[in-house]
C-alpha atoms as a PDB file:
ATOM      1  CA  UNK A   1      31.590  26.801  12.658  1.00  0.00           C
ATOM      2  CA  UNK A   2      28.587  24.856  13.677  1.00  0.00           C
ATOM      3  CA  UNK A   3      28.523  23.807  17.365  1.00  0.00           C
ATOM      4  CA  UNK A   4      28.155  19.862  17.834  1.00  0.00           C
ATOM      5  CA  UNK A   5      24.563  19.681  19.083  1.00  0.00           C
ATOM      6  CA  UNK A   6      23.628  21.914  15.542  1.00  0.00           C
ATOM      7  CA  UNK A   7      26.494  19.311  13.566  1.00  0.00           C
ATOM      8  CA  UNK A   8      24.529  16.236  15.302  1.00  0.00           C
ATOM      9  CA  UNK A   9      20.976  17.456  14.449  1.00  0.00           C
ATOM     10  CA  UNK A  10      22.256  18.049  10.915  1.00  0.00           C
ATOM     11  CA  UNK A  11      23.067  14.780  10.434  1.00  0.00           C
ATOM     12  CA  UNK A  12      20.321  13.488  12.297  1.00  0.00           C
ATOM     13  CA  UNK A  13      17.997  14.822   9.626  1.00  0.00           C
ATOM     14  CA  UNK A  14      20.037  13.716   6.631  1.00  0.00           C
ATOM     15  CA  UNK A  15      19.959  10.187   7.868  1.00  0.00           C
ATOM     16  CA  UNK A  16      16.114  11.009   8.674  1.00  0.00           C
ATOM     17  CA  UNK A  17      15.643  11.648   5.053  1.00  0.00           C
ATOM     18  CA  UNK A  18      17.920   9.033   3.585  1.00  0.00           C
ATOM     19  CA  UNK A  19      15.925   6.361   5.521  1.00  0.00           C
ATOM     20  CA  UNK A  20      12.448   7.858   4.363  1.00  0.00           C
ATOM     21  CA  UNK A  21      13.449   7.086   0.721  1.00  0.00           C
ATOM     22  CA  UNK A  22      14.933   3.817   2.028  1.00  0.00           C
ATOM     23  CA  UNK A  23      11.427   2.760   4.185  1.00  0.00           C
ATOM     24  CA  UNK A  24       9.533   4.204   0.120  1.00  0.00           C
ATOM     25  CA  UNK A  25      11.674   1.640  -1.525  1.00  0.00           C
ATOM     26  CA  UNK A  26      10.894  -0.863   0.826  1.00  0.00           C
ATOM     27  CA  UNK A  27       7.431  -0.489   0.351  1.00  0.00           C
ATOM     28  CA  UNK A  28       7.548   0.433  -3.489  1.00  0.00           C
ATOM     29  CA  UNK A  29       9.457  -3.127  -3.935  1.00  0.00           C
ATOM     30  CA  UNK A  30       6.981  -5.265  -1.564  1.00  0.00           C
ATOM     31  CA  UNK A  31       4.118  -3.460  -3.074  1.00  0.00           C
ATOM     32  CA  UNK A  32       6.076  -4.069  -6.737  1.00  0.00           C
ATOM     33  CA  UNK A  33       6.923  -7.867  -5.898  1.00  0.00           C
ATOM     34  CA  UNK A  34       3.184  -7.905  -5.429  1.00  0.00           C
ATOM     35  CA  UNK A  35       2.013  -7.007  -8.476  1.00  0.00           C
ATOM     36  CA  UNK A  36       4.586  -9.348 -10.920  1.00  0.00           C
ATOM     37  CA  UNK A  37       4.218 -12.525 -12.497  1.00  0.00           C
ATOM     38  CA  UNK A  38       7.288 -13.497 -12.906  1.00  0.00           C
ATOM     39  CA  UNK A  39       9.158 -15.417 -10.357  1.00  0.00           C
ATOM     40  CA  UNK A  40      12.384 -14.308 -10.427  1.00  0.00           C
ATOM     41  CA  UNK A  41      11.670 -10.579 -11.017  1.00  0.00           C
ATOM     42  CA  UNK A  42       9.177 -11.418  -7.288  1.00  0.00           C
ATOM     43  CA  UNK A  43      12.015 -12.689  -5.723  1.00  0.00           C
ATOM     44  CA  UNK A  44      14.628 -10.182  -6.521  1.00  0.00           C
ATOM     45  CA  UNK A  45      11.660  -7.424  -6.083  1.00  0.00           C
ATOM     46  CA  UNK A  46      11.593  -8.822  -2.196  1.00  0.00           C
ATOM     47  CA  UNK A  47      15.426  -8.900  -1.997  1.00  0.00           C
ATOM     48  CA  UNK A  48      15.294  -5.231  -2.583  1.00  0.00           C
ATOM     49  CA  UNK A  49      12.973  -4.862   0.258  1.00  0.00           C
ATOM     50  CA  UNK A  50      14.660  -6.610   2.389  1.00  0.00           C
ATOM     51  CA  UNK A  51      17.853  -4.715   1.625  1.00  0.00           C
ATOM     52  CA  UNK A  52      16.196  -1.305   1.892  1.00  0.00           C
ATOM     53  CA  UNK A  53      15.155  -2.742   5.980  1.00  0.00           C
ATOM     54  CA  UNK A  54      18.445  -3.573   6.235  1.00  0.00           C
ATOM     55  CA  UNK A  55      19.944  -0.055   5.389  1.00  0.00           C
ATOM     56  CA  UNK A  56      16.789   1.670   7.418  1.00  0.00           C
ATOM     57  CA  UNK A  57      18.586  -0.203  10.980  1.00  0.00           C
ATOM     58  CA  UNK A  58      22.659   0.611   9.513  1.00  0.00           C
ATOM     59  CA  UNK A  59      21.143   3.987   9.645  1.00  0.00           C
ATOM     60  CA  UNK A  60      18.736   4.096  12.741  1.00  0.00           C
ATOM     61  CA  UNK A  61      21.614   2.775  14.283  1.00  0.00           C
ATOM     62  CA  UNK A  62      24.078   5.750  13.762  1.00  0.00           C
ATOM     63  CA  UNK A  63      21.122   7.762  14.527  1.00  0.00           C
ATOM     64  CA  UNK A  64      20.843   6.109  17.718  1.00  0.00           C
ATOM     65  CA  UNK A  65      24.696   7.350  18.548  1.00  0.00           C
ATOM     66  CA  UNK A  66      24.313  10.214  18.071  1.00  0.00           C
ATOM     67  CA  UNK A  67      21.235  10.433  21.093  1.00  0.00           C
ATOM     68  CA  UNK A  68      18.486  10.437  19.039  1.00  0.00           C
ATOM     69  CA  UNK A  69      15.551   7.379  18.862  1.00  0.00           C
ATOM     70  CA  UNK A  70      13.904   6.895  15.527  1.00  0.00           C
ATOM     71  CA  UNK A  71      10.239   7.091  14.503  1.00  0.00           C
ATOM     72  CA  UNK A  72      10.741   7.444  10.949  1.00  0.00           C
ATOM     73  CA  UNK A  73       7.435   6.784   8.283  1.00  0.00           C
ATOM     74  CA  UNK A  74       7.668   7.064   4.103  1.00  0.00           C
ATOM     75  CA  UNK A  75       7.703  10.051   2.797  1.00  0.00           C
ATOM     76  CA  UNK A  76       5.022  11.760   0.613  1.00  0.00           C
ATOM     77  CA  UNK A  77       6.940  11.776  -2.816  1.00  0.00           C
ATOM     78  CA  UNK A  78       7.361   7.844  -2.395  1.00  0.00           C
ATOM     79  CA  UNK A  79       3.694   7.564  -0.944  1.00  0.00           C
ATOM     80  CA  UNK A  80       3.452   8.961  -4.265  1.00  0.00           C
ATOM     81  CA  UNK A  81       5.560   7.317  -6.250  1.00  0.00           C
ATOM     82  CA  UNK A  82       3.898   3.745  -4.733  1.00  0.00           C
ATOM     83  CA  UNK A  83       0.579   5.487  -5.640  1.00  0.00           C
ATOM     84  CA  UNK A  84       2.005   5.664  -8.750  1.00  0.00           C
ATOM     85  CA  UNK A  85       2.800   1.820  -8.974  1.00  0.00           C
ATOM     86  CA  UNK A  86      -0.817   1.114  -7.704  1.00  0.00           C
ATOM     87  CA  UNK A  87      -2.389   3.016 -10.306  1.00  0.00           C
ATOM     88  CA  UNK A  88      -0.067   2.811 -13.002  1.00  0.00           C
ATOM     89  CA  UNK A  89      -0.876  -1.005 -12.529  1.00  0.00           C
ATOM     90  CA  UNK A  90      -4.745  -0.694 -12.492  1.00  0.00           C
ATOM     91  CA  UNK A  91      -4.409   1.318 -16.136  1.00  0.00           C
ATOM     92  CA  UNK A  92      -1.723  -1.431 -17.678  1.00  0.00           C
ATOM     93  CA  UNK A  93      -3.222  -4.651 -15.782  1.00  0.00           C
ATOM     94  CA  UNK A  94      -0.236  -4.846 -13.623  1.00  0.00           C
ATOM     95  CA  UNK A  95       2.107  -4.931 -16.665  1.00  0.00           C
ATOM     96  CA  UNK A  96       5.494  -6.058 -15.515  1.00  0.00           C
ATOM     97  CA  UNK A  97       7.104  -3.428 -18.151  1.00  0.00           C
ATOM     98  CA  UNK A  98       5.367  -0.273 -15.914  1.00  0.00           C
ATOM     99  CA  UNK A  99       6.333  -1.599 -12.862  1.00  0.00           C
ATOM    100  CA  UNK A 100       9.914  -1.862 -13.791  1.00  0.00           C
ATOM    101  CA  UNK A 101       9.752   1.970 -15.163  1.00  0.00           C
ATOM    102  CA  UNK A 102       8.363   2.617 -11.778  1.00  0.00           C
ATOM    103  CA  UNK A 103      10.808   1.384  -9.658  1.00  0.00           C
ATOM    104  CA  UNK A 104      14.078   2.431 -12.199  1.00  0.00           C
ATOM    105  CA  UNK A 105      12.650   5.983 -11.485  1.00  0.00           C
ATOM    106  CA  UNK A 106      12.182   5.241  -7.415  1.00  0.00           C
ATOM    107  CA  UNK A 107      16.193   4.057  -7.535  1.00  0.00           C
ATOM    108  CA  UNK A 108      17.034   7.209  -9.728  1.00  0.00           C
ATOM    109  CA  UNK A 109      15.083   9.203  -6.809  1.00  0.00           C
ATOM    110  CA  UNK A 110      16.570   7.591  -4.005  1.00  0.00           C
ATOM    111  CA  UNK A 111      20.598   8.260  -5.893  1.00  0.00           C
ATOM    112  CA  UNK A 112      20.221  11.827  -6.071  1.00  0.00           C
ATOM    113  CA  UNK A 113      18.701  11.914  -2.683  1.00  0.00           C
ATOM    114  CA  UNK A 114      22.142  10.077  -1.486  1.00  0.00           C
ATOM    115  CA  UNK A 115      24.192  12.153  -3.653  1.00  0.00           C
ATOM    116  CA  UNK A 116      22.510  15.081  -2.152  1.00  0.00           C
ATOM    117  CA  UNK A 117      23.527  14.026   1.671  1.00  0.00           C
ATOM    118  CA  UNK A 118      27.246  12.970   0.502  1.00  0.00           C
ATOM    119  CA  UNK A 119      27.642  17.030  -0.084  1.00  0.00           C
ATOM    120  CA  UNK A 120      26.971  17.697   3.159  1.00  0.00           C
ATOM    121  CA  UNK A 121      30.023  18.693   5.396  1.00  0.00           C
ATOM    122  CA  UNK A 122      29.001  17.676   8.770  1.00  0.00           C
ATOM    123  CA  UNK A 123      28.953  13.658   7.829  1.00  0.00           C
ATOM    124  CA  UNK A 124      31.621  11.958   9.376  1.00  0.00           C
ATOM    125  CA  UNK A 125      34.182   9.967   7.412  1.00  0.00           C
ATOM    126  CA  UNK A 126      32.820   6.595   8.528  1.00  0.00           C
ATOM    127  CA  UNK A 127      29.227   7.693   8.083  1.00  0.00           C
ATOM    128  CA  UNK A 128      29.806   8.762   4.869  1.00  0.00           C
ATOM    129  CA  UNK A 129      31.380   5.380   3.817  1.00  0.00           C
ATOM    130  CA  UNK A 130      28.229   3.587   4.983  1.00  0.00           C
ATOM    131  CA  UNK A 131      26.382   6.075   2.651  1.00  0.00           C
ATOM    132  CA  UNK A 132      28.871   5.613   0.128  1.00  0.00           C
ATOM    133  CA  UNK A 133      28.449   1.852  -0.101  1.00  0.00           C
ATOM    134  CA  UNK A 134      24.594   2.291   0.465  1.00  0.00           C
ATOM    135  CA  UNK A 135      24.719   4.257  -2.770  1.00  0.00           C
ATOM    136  CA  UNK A 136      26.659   1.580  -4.642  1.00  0.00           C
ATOM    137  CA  UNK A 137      24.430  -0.699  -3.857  1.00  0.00           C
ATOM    138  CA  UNK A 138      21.019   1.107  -4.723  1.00  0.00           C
ATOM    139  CA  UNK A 139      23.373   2.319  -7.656  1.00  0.00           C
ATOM    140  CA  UNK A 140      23.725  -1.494  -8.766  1.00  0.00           C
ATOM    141  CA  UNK A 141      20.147  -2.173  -8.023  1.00  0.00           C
ATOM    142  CA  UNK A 142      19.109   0.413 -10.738  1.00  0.00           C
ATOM    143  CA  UNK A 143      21.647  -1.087 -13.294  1.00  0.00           C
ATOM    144  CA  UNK A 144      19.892  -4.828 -12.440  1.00  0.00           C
ATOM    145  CA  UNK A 145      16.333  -3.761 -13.116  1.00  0.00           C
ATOM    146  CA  UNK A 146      17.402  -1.957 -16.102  1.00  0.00           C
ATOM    147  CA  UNK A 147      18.900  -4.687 -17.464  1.00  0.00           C
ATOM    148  CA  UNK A 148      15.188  -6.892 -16.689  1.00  0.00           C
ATOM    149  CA  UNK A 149      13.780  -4.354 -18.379  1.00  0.00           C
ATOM    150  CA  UNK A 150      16.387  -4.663 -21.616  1.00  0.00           C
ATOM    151  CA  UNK A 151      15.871  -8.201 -21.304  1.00  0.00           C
ATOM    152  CA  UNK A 152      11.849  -7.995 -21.674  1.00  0.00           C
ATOM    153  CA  UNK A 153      12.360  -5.726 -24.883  1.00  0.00           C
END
């Protein structure tokens, strides 16, 4: 059995990684809202973002709990996957179809990523059902771009 200070360091870096694919789709969805046209896709693009910043303090907070400050920055696989975006863009001329392939792939990246930390023992009951709902909610997010891009077909 893992002793508490190994238990809280193991959670530490699950939350750690969960909000380094958060703080990727926070910038993938700015850097998205960016590049559309459309008004409404721009607007629900930033209400993403904002959502990701929201889930980066839920977790930064339990972090915090558990003794630990935060100093968290993206990731490289969504530096990449923004790189992506950017250049993706610069090929298409910012084609709202690529973007919305770009960031359907981000949210599938950031579910399995969840899905991965929800197998994890050490997690707490209650910080488990933040991650839970977290995942719903990314989970939705997916099904709503998909069904822009449907819509654009």
């Amino acid at each position: 059995m893992e002793n508490s200070d190994s238990k809280s360091a193991s959670t530490i870096d699950i939350l750690e990684r969960l909000i380094i694919i958060l703080d990727d789709g926070k910038l993938g969805y700015t850097n998205a809202a960016e590049q559309v046209e459309d008004a409404q896709i721009k607007v629900d693009f930033l209400g993403f973002a904002r959502e990701r910043s929201s889930f980066i303090i839920e977790l930064q907070d339990e972090i915090n709990k558990l003794g630990k400050t935060t100093d968290t920055e993206g990731g490289p696989m969504g530096a990449l996957h923004r790189k992506w975006i950017d250049i993706k863009s610069l090929f298409t001329g910012g084609g709202t179809d690529s973007i919305i392939n770009a960031c359907i792939t981000g949210e599938e990246v950031a579910i399995e990523e969840y899905e991965l930390a929800l197998k994890e023992e050490q997690l707490t009951a209650p910080l488990s059902s933040i991650i839970l709902k977290q995942l719903a909610s990314i989970e939705s997010t997916r099904d709503q771009i998909e069904l822009k891009k449907n819509a654009s077909v």
